[in-house]
C-alpha atoms as a PDB file:
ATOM      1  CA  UNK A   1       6.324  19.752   4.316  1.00  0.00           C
ATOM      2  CA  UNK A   2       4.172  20.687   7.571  1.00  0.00           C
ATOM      3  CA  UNK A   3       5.996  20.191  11.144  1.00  0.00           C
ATOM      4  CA  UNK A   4       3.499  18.018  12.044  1.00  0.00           C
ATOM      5  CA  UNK A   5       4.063  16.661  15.877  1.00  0.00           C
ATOM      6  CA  UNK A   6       2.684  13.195  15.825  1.00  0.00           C
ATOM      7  CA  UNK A   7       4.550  12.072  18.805  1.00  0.00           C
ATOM      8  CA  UNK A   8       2.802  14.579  20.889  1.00  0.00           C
ATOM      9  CA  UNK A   9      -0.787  13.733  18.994  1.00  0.00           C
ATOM     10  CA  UNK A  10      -0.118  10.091  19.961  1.00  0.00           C
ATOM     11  CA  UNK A  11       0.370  11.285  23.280  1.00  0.00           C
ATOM     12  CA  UNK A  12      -2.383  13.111  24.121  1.00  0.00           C
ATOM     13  CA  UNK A  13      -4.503  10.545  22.203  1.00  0.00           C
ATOM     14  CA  UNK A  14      -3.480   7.914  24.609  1.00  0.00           C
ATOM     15  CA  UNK A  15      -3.222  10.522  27.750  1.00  0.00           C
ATOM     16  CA  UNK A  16      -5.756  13.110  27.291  1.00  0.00           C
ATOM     17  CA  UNK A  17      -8.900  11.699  25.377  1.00  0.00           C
ATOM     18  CA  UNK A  18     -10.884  14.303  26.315  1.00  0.00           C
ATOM     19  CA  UNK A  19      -8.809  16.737  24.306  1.00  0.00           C
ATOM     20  CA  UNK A  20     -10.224  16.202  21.237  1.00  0.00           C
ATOM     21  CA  UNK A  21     -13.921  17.369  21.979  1.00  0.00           C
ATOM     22  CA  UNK A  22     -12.072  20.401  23.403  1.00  0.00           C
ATOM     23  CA  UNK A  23     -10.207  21.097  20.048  1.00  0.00           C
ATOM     24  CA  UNK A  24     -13.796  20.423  17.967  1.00  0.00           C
ATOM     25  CA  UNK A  25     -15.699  22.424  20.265  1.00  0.00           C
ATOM     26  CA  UNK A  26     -13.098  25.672  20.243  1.00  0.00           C
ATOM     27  CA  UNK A  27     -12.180  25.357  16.422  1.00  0.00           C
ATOM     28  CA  UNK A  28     -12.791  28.655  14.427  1.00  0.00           C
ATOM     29  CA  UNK A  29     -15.807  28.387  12.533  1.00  0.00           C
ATOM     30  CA  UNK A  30     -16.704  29.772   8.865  1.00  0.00           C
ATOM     31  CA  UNK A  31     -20.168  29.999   6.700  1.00  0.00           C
ATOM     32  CA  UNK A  32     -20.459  27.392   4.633  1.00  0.00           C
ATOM     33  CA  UNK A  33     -20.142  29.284   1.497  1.00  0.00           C
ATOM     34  CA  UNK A  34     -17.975  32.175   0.413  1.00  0.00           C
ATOM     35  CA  UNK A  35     -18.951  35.108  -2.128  1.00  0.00           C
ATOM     36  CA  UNK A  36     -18.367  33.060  -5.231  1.00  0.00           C
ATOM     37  CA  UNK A  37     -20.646  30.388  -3.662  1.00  0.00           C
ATOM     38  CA  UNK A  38     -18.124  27.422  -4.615  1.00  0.00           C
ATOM     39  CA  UNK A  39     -16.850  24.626  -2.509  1.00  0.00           C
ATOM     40  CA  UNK A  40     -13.366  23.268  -3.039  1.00  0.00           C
ATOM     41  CA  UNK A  41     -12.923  20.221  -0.239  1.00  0.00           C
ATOM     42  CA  UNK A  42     -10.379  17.693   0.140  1.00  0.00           C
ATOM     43  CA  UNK A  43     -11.835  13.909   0.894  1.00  0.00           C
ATOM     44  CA  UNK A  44      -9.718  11.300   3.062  1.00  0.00           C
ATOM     45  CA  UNK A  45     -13.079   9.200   4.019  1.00  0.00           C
ATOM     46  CA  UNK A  46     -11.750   6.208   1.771  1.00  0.00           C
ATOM     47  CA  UNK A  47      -9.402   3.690   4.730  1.00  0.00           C
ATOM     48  CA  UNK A  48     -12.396   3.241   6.709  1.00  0.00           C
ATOM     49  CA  UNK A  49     -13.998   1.287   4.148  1.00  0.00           C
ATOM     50  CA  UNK A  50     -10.617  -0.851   3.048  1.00  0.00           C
ATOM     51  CA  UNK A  51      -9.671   1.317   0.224  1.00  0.00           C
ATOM     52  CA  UNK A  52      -6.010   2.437   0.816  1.00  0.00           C
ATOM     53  CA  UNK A  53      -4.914   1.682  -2.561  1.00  0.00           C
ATOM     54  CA  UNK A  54      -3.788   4.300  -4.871  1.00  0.00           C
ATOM     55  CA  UNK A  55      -3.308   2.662  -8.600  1.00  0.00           C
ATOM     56  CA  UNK A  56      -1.201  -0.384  -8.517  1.00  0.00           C
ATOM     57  CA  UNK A  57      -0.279   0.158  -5.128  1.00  0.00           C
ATOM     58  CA  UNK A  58      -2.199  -1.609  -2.758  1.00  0.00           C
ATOM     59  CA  UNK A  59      -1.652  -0.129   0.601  1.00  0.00           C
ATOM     60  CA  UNK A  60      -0.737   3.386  -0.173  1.00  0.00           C
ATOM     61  CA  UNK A  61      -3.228   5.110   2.145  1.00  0.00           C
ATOM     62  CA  UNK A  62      -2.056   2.982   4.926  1.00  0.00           C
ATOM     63  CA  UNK A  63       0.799   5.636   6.990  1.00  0.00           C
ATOM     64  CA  UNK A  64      -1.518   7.743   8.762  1.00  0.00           C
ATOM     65  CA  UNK A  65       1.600   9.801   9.108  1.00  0.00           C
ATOM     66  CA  UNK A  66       2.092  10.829   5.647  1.00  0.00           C
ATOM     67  CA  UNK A  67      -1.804  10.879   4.963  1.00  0.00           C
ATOM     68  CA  UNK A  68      -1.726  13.459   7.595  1.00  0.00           C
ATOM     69  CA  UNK A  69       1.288  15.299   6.211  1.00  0.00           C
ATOM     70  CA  UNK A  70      -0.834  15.210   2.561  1.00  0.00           C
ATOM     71  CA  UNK A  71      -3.930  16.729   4.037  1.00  0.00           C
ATOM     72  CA  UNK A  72      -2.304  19.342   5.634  1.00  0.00           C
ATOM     73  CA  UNK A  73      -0.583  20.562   2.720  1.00  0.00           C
ATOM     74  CA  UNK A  74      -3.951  20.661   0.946  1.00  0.00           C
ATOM     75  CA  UNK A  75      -5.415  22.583   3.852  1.00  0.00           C
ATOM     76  CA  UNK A  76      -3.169  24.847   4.338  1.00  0.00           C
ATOM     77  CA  UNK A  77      -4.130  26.594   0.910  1.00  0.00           C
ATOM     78  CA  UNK A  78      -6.873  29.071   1.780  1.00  0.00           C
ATOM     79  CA  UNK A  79      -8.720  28.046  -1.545  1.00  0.00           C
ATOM     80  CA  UNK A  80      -9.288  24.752   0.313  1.00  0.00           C
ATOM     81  CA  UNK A  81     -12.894  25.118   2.054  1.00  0.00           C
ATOM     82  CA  UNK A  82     -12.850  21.771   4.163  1.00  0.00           C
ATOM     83  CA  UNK A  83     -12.280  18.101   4.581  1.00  0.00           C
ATOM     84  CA  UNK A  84     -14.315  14.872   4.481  1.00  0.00           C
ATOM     85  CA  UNK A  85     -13.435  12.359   6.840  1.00  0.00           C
ATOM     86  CA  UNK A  86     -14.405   9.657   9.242  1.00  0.00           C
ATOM     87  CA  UNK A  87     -13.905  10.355  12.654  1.00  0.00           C
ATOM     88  CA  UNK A  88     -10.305   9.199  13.706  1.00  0.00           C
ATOM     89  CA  UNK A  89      -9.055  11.531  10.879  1.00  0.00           C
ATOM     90  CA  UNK A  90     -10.994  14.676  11.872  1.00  0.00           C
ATOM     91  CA  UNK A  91      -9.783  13.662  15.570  1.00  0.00           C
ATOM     92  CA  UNK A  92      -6.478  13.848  14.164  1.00  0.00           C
ATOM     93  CA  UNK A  93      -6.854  16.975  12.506  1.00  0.00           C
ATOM     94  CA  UNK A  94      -8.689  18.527  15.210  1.00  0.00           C
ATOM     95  CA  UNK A  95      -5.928  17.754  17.685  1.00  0.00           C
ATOM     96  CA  UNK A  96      -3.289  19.118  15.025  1.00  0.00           C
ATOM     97  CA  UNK A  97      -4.840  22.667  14.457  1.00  0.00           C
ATOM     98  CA  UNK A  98      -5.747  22.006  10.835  1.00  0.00           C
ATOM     99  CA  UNK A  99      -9.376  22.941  10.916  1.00  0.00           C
ATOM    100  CA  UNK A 100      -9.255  25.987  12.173  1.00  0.00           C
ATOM    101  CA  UNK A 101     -12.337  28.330   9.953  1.00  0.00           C
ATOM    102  CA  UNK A 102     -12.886  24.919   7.849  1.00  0.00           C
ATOM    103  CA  UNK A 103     -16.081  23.511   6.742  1.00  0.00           C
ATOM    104  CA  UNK A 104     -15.533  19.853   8.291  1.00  0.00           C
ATOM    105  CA  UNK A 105     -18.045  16.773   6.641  1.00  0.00           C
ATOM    106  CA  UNK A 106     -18.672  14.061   8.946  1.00  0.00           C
ATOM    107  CA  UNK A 107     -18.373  10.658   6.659  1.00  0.00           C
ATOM    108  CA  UNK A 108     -21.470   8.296   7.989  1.00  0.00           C
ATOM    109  CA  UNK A 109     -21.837   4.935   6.739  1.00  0.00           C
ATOM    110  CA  UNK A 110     -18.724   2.787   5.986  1.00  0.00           C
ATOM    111  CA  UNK A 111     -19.887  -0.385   6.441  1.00  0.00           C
ATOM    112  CA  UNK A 112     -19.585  -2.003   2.978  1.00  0.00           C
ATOM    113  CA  UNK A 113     -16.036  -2.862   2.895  1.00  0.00           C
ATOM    114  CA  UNK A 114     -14.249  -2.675  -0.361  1.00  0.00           C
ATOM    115  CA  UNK A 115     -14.170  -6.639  -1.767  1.00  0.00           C
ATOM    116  CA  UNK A 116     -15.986  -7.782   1.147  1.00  0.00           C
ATOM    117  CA  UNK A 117     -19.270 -10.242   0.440  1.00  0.00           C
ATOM    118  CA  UNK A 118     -21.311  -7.710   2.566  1.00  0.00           C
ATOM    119  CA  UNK A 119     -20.307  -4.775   0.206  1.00  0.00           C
ATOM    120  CA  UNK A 120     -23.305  -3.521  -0.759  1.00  0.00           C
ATOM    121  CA  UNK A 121     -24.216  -2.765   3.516  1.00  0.00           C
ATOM    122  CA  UNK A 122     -23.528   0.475   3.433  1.00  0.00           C
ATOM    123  CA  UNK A 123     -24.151   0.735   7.761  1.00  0.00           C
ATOM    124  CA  UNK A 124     -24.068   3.477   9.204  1.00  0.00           C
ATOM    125  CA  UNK A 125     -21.152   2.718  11.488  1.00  0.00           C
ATOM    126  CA  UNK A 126     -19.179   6.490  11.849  1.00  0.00           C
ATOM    127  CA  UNK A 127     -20.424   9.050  12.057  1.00  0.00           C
ATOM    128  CA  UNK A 128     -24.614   9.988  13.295  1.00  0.00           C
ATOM    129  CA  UNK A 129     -26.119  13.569  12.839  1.00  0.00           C
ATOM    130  CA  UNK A 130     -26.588  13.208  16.891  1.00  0.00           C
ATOM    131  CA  UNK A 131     -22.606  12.985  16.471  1.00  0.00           C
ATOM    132  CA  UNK A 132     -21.386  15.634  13.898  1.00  0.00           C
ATOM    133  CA  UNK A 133     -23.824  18.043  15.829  1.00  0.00           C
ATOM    134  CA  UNK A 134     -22.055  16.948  18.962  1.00  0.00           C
ATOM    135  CA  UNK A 135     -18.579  17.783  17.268  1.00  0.00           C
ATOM    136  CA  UNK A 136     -19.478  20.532  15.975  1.00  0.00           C
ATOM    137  CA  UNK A 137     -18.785  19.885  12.376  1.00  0.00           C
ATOM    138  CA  UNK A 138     -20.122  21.550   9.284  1.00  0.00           C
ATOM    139  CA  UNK A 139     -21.560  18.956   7.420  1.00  0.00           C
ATOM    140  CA  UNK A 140     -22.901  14.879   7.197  1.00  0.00           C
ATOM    141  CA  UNK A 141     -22.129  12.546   3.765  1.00  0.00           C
ATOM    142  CA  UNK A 142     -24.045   9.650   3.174  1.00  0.00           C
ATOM    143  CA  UNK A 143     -22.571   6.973   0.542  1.00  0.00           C
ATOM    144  CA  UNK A 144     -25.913   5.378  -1.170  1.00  0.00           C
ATOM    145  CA  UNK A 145     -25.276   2.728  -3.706  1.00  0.00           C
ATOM    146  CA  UNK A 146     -28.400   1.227  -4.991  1.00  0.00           C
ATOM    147  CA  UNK A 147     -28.226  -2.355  -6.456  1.00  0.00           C
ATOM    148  CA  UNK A 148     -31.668  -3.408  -7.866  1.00  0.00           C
ATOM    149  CA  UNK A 149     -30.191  -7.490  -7.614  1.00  0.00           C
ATOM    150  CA  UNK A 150     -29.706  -6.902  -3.960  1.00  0.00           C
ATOM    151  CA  UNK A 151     -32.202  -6.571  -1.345  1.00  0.00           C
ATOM    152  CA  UNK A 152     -30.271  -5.015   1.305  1.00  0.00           C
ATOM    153  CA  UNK A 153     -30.589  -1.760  -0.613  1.00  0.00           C
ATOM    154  CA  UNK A 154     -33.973  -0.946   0.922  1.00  0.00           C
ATOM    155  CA  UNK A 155     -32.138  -0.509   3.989  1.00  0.00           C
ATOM    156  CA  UNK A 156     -29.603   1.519   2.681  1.00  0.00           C
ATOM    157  CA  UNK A 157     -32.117   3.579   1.648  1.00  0.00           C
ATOM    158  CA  UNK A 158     -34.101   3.309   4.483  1.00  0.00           C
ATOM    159  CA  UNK A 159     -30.999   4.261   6.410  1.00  0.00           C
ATOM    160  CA  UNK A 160     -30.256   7.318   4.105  1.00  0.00           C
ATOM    161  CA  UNK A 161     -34.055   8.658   4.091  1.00  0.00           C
ATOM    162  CA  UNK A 162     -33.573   8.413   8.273  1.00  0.00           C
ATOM    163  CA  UNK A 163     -30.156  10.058   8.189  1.00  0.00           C
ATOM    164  CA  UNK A 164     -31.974  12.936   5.322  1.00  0.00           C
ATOM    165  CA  UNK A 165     -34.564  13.397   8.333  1.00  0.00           C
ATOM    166  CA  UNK A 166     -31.704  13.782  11.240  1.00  0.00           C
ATOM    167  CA  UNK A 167     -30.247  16.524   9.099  1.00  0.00           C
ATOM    168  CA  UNK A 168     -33.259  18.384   8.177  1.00  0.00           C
ATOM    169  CA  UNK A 169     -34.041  18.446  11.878  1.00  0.00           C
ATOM    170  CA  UNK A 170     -30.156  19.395  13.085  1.00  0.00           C
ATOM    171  CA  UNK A 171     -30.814  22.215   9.938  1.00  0.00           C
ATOM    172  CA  UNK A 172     -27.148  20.477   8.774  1.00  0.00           C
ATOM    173  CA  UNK A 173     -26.581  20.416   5.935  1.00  0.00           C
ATOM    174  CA  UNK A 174     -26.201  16.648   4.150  1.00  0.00           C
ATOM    175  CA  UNK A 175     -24.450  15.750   0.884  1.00  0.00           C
ATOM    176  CA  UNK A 176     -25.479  12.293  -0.514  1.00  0.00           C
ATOM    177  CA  UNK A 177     -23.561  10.456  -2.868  1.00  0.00           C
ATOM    178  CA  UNK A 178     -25.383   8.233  -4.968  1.00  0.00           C
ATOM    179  CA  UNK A 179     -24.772   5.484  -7.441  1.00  0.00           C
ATOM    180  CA  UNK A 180     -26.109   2.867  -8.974  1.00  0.00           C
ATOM    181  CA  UNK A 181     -24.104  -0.336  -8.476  1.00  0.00           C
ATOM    182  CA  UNK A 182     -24.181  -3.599  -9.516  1.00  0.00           C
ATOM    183  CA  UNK A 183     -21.595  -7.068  -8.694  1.00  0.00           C
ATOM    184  CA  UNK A 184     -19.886  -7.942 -12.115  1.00  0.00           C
ATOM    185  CA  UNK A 185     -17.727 -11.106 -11.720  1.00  0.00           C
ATOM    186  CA  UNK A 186     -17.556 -10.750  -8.067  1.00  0.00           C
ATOM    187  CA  UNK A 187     -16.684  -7.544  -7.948  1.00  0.00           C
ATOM    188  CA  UNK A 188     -19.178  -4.250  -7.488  1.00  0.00           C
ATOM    189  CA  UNK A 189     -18.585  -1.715 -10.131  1.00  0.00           C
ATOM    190  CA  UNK A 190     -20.506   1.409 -10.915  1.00  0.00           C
ATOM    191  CA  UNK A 191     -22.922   2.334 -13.813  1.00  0.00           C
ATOM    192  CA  UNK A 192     -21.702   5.702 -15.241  1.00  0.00           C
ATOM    193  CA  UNK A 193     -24.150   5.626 -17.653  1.00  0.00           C
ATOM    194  CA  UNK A 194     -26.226   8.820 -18.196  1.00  0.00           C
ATOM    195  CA  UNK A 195     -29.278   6.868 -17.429  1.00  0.00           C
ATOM    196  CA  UNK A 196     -28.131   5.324 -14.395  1.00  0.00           C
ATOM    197  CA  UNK A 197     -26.607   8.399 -12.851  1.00  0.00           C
ATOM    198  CA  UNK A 198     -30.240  10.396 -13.532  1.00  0.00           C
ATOM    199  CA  UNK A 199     -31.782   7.259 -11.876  1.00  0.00           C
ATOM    200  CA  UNK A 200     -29.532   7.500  -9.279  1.00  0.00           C
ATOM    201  CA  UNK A 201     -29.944  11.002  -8.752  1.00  0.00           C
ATOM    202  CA  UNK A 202     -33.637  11.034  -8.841  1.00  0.00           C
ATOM    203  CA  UNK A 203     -33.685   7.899  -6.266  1.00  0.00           C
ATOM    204  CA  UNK A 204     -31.870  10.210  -3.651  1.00  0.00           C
ATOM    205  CA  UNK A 205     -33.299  13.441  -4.338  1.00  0.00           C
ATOM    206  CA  UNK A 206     -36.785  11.987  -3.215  1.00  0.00           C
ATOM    207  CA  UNK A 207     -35.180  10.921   0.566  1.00  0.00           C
ATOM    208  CA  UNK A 208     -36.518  11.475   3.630  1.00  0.00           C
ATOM    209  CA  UNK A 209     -39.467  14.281   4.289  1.00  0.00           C
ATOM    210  CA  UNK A 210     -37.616  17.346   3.096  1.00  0.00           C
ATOM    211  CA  UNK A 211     -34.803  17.880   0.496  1.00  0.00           C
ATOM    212  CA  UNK A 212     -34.380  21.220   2.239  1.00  0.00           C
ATOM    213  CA  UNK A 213     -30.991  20.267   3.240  1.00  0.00           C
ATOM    214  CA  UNK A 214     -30.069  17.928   1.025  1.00  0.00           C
ATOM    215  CA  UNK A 215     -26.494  18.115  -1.515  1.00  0.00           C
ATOM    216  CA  UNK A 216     -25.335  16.026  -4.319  1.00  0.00           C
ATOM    217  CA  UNK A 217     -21.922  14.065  -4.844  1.00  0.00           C
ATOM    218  CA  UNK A 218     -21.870  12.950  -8.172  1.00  0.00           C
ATOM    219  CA  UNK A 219     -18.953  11.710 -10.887  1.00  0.00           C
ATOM    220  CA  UNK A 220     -18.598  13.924 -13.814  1.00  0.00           C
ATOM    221  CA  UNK A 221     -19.443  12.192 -17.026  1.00  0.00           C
ATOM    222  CA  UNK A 222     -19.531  13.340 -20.511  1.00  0.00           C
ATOM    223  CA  UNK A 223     -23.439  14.322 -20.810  1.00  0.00           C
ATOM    224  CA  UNK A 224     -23.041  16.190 -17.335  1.00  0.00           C
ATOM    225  CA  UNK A 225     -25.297  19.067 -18.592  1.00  0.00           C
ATOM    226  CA  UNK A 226     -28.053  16.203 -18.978  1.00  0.00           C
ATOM    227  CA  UNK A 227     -27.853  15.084 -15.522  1.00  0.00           C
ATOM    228  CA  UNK A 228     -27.504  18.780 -13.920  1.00  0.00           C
ATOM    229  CA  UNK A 229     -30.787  19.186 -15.884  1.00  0.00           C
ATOM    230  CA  UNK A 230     -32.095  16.316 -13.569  1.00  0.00           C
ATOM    231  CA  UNK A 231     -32.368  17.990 -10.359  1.00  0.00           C
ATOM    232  CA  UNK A 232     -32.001  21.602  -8.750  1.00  0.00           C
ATOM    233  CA  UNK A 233     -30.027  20.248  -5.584  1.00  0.00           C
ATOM    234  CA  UNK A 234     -26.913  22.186  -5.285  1.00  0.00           C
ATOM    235  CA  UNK A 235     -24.387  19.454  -6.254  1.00  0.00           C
ATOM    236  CA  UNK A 236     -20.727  18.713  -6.247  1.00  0.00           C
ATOM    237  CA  UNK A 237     -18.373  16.709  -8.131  1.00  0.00           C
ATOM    238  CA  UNK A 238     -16.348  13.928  -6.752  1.00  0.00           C
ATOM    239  CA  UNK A 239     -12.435  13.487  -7.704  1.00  0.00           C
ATOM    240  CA  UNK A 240     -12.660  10.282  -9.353  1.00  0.00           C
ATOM    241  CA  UNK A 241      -9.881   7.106  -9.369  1.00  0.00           C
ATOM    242  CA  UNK A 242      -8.077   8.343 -12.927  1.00  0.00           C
ATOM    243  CA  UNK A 243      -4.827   8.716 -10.390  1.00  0.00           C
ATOM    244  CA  UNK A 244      -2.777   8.663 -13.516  1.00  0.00           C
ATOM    245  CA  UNK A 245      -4.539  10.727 -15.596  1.00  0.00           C
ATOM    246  CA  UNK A 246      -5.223  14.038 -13.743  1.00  0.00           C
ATOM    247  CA  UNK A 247      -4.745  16.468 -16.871  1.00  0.00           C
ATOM    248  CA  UNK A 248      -8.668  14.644 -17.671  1.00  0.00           C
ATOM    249  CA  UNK A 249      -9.399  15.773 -14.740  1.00  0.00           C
ATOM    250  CA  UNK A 250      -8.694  18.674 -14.231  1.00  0.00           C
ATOM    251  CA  UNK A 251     -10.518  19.102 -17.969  1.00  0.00           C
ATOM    252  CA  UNK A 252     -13.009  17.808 -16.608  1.00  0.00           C
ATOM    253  CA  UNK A 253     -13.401  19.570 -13.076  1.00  0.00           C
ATOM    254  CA  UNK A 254     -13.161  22.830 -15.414  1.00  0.00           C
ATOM    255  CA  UNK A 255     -16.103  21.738 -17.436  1.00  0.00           C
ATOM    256  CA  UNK A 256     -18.092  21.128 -15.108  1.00  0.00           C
ATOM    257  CA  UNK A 257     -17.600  24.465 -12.881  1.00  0.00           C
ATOM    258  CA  UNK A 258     -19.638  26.330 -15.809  1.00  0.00           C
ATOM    259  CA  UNK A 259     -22.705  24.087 -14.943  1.00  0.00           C
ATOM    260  CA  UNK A 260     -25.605  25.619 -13.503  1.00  0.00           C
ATOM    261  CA  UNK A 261     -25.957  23.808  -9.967  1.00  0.00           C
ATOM    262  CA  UNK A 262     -22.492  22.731 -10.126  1.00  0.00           C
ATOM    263  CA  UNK A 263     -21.061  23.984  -6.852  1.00  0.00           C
ATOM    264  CA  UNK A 264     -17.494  22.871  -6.220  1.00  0.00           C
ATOM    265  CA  UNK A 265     -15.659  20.083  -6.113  1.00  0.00           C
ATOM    266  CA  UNK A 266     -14.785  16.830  -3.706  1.00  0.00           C
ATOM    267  CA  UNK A 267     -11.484  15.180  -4.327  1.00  0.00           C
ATOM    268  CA  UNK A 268      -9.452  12.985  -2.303  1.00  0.00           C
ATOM    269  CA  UNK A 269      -7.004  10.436  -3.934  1.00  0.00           C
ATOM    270  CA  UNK A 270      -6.484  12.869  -7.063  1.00  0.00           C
ATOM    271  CA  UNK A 271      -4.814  15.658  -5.476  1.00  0.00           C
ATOM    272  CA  UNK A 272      -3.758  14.160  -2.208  1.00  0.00           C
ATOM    273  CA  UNK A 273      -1.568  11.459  -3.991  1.00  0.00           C
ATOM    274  CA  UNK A 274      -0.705  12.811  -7.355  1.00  0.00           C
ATOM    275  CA  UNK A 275       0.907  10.736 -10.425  1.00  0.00           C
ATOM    276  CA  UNK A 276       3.118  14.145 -10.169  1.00  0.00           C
ATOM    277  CA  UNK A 277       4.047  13.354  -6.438  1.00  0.00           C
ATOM    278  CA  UNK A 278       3.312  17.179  -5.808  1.00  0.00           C
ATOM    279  CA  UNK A 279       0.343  17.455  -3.632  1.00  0.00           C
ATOM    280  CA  UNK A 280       0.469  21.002  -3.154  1.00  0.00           C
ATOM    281  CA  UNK A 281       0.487  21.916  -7.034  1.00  0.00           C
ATOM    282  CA  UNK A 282      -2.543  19.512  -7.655  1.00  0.00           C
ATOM    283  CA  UNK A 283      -4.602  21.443  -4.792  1.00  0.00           C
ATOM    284  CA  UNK A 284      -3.387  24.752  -6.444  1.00  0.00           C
ATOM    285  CA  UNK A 285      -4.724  24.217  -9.568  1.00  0.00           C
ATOM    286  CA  UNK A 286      -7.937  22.414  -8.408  1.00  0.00           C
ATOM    287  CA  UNK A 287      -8.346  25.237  -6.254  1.00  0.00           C
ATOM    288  CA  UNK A 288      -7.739  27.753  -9.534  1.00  0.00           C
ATOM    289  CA  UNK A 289     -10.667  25.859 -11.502  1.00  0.00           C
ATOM    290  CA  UNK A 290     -13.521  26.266  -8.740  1.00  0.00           C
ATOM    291  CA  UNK A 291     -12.137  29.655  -7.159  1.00  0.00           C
ATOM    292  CA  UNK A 292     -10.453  30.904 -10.033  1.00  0.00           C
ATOM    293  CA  UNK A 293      -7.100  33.005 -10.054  1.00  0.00           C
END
């Protein structure tokens, strides 16, 4: 386990705000990509938007404390690229030393709250372009779920095409993760489909003035090959919520490595809070299927 000093962090976070732009803005920095051209990073973007649960258990994500302790294990495995996060966790791990020559994505819209009527608003309430440039971070994620029974998806989109624009002009780089969603007995759930993931695909891809800068962050699903064939964006593949069932995933994480435009991976939940309980030998061996041995 990491000697994390959270007394100190708490301390400087109520004594010292100005510390954190220091530790963004001194950071080590890396290229985005190594020689194999893969991207293994570890996601913790999810308690901004309500989701702490992990399985059955409700609040799981909730001690910032042993969230903490969980990312740094994962980072501290030099097969680990980066982090996604919102900005009080990157704060966090800025002030603890854990980014140091890590690609760090800035997590931009969490405004539709998990269960909330106003789901479907993805805002842009975190993180801006203006920001992560500001920070000095790596990297901006969009989430874009399109529902064709709700109107307030133009916006999102409209939001998404403005953030696309921001990007292309910061020349960051901007992964957008698209889906399309749709409320099924009150609650919104996500086509995974081959269909609807192409649609969904194809919807982003065509964002803002340039696609210059633009990334995927897509689910894997069995006819991956099909939807790879969709687009030429490099693309990445999110962890998924099968918390009990990682053998699948890692299957399925090894699958889709051999994809042409398949360029690493994205997993939070999966590896950070294992059915195993063993964070570190989940990041190992997701690490092992994008870097290899």
């Amino acid at each position: 386990m990491p000697n994390l000093d959270f007394h100190a962090l708490r301390n400087t976070r109520a004594t010292n705000p100005g510390a954190v732009q220091t530790a963004l803005s001194q950071r080590s920095k890396r290229e985005l990509l190594g020689d194999d051209g893969k991207l293994m990073l570890v996601a913790a973007d999810h308690p901004a938007r309500a989701a702490l649960g992990i399985g059955g258990e409700a609040m799981a994500m909730a001690d910032r404390e042993d969230l903490l302790n969980r990312l740094a294990i994962a980072l501290e495995n030099p097969g680990v690229d980066g982090v996604l996060a919102t900005p009080d966790i990157i704060d966090d791990l800025a002030l603890l030393g854990l980014l140091e020559n890590k690609i760090v994505v800035g997590s931009m819209n969490r405004g539709g709250l998990r269960g909330a009527v106003f789901e479907m608003d993805d805002r842009f309430g975190a993180y801006s372009v203006d920001s992560i440039v500001k920070a000095g971070l790596d990297f901006a994620k969009t989430l874009t779920r399109i529902n064709f029974q709700d109107a307030g998806t133009a916006e999102t989109l409209l939001a998404t095409a403005r953030a696309v624009d921001d990007a292309v002009a910061a020349r960051l780089p901007i992964m957008v993760e698209p889906f399309i969603s749709e409320r099924v007995e009150g609650k919104i759930e996500n086509n995974l489909s081959v269909e609807a993931v192409i649609q969904s695909v194809a919807i982003v891809a065509g964002l803002g003035g340039s696609s210059a800068y633009t990334w995927l962050k897509i689910p894997y699903i069995a006819e991956m090959e099909r939807v790879m064939k969709s687009t030429t964006l490099p693309t990445l593949i999110l962890g998924g919520d099968r918390i009990g069932d990682i053998q699948s995933l890692f299957a399925d994480w090894t699958k889709a490595l051999v994809i042409p435009g398949v360029r690493g991976l994205v997993v939070g939940r999966s590896l950070l809070y294992p059915a195993t309980g063993n964070t570190e030998e989940a990041t190992a061996r997701a690490v092992k299927i994008v870097h290899g041995p």
